[in-house]
Protein backbone atom coordinates (compact mmCIF):
# COMPACT_ATOMS: atom_id res chain seq x y z
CA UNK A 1 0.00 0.00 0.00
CA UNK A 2 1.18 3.48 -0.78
CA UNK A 3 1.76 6.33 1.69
CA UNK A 4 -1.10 8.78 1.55
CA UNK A 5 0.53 12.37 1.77
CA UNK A 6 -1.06 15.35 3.56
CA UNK A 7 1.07 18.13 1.33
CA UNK A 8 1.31 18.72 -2.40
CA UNK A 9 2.66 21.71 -4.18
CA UNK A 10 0.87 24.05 -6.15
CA UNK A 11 2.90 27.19 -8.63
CA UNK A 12 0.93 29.77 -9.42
CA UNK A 13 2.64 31.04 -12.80
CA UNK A 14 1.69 34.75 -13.88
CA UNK A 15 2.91 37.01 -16.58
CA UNK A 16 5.57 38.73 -14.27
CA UNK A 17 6.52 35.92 -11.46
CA UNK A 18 5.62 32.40 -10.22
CA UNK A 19 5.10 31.20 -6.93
CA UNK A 20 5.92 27.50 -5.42
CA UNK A 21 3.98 26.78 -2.63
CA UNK A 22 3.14 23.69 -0.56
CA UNK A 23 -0.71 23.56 0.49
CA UNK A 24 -2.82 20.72 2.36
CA UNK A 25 -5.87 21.65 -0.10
CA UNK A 26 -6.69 24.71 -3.39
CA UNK A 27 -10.35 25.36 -3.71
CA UNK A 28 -11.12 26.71 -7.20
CA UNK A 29 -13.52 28.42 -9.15
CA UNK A 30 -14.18 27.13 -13.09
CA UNK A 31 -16.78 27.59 -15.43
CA UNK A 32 -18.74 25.08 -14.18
CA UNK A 33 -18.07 25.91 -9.98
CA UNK A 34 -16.36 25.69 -7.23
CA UNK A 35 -14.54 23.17 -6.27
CA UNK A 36 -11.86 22.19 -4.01
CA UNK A 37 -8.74 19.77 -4.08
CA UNK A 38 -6.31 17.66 -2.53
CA UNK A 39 -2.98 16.02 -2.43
CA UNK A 40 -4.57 12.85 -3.82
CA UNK A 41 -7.13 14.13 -6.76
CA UNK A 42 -7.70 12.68 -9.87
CA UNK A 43 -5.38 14.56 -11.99
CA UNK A 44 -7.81 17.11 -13.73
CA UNK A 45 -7.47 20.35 -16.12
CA UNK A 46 -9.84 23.11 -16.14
CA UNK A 47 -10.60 26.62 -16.94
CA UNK A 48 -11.11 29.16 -14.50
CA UNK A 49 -13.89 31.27 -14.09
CA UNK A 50 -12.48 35.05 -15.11
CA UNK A 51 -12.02 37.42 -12.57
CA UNK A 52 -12.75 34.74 -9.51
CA UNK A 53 -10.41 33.50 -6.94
CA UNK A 54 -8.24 30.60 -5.45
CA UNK A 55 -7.81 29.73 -2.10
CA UNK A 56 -5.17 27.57 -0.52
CA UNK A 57 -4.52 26.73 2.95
CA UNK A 58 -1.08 25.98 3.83
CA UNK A 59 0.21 23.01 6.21
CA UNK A 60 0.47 25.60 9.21
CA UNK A 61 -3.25 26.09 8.13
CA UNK A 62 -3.44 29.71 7.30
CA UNK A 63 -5.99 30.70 4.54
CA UNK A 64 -5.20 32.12 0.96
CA UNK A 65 -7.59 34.02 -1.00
CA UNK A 66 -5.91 35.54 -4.24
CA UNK A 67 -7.60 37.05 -7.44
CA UNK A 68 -7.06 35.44 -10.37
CA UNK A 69 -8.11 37.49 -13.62
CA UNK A 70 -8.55 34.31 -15.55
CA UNK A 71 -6.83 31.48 -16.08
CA UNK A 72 -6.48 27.60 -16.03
CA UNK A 73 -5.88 25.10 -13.33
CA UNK A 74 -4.58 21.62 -13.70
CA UNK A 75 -3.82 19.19 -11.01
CA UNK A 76 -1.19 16.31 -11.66
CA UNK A 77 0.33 13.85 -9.20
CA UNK A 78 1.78 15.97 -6.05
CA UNK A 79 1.46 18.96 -7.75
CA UNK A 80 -0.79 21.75 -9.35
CA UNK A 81 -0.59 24.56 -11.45
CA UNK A 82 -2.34 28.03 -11.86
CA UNK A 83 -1.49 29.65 -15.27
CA UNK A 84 -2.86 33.24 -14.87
CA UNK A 85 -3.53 34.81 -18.52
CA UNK A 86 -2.85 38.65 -19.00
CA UNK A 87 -4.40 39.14 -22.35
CA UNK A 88 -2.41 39.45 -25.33
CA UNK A 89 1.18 39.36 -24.46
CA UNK A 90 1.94 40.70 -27.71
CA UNK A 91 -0.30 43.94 -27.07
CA UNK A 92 -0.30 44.35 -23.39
CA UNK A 93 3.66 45.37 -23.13
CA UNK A 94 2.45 48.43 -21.38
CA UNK A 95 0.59 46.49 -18.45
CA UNK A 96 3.33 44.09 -18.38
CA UNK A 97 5.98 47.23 -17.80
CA UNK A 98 3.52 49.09 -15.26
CA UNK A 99 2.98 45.61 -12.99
CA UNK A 100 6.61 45.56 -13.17
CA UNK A 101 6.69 49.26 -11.81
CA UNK A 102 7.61 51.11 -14.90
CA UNK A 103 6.11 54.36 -15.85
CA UNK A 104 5.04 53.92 -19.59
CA UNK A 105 5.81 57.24 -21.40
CA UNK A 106 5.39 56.47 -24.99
CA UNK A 107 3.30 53.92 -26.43
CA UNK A 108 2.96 54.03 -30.27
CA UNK A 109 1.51 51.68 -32.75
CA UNK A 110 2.33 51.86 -36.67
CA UNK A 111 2.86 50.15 -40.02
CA UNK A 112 0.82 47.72 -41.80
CA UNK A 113 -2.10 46.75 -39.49
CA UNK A 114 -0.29 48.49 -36.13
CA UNK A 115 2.21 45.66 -36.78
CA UNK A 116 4.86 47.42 -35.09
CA UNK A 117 4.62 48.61 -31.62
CA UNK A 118 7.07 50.85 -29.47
CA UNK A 119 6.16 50.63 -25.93
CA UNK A 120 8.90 53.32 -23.99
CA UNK A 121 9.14 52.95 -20.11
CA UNK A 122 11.38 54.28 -16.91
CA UNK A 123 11.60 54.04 -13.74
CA UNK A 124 8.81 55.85 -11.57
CA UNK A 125 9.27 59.37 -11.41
CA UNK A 126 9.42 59.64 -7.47
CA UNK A 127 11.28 56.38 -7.30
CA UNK A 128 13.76 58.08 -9.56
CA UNK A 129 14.05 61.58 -8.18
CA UNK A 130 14.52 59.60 -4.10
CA UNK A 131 17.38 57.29 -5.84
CA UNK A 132 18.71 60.37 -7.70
CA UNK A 133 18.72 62.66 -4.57
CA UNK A 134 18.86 60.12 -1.86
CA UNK A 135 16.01 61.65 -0.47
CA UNK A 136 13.71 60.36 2.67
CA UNK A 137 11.23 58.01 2.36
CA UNK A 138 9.35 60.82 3.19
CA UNK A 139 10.01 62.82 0.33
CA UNK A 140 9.20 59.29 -2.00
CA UNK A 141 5.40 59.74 -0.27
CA UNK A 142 4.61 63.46 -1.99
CA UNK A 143 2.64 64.52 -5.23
CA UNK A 144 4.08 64.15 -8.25
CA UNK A 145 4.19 67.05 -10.63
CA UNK A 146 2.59 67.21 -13.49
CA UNK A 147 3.84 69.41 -16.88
C-alpha cells in the first residue's frame, strides 16, 4: 500500500513571477463551480472562471484568497498549477511594464495593421528623483508634478 501524503505543491505562474507553494488543499472556481482539491485528486485540467479567486490553505493552516483574472488550473500527481492569462502578451507590453513598476511614457503603434509597436518605459518618477537625490522616504510619499 502506498503512503497517503497530507502536502502537495501548487505554482501559481503569472505574466511577471511564479510562486511555489506547498498547500494541504486549493479550492477553485471554473466555469462550471467551485470546487476544491487535494494532495490525492484525480489529476484534472480546467478553466477558471475570469475574474474569480483561489484559495489555498497551507500546512500551518493559514488561509489564501488571491484574485485570479482568468486562467487555467490543472492538477497532476503531487502537484498543481495556476497559469494566470494577461491578455495578449503581444499587445499588453504596457501592463506588463507598469505591474513591473515602470512608468510607460510612450506607447505608439504603426505600419501595416499596427504591426509594429514601441512601448517606452522608466523608472517611476518619485522612485527616480529619491534614488537620484537620496532623499527620505518621506520625500518618496509626496505629489508628483505634473507638466
Amino acid at each position: 500500500m502506498i503512503p497517503r501524503s497530507n502536502d502537495f505543491e501548487l505554482e501559481i505562474v503569472r505574466p511577471t513571477k511564479t510562486e511555489l507553494l506547498t498547500v494541504a488543499w486549493v479550492e477553485v472556481e471554473g466555469l462550471g463551480g467551485s470546487f476544491t482539491v487535494g494532495p490525492e485528486h484525480s489529476p484534472l485540467v480546467t478553466v477558471l472562471k475570469p475574474g474569480s479567486q483561489i484559495s489555498y490553505s497551507s500546512l500551518e493552516g493559514q488561509i489564501t484568497h488571491t484574485e485570479v483574472t482568468s486562467g487555467i488550473f490543472s492538477i497532476g500527481t503531487g502537484r498543481a498549477w495556476l497559469w494566470e492569462l494577461f491578455g495578449d502578451h503581444m499587445r499588453d507590453e504596457a501592463a506588463l511594464m507598469e505591474e513591473a513598476g515602470l512608468e510607460v511614457i510612450t506607447r505608439r503603434e504603426f505600419g501595416a495593421g499596427d504591426s509594429i509597436r514601441l512601448v517606452v518605459g522608466q523608472k517611476r518618477r518619485m522612485m527616480r528623483e529619491a534614488y537620484d537625490t537620496g532623499a527620505s522616504s518621506a520625500r518618496c510619499g509626496a505629489r508628483r508634478e505634473t507638466k
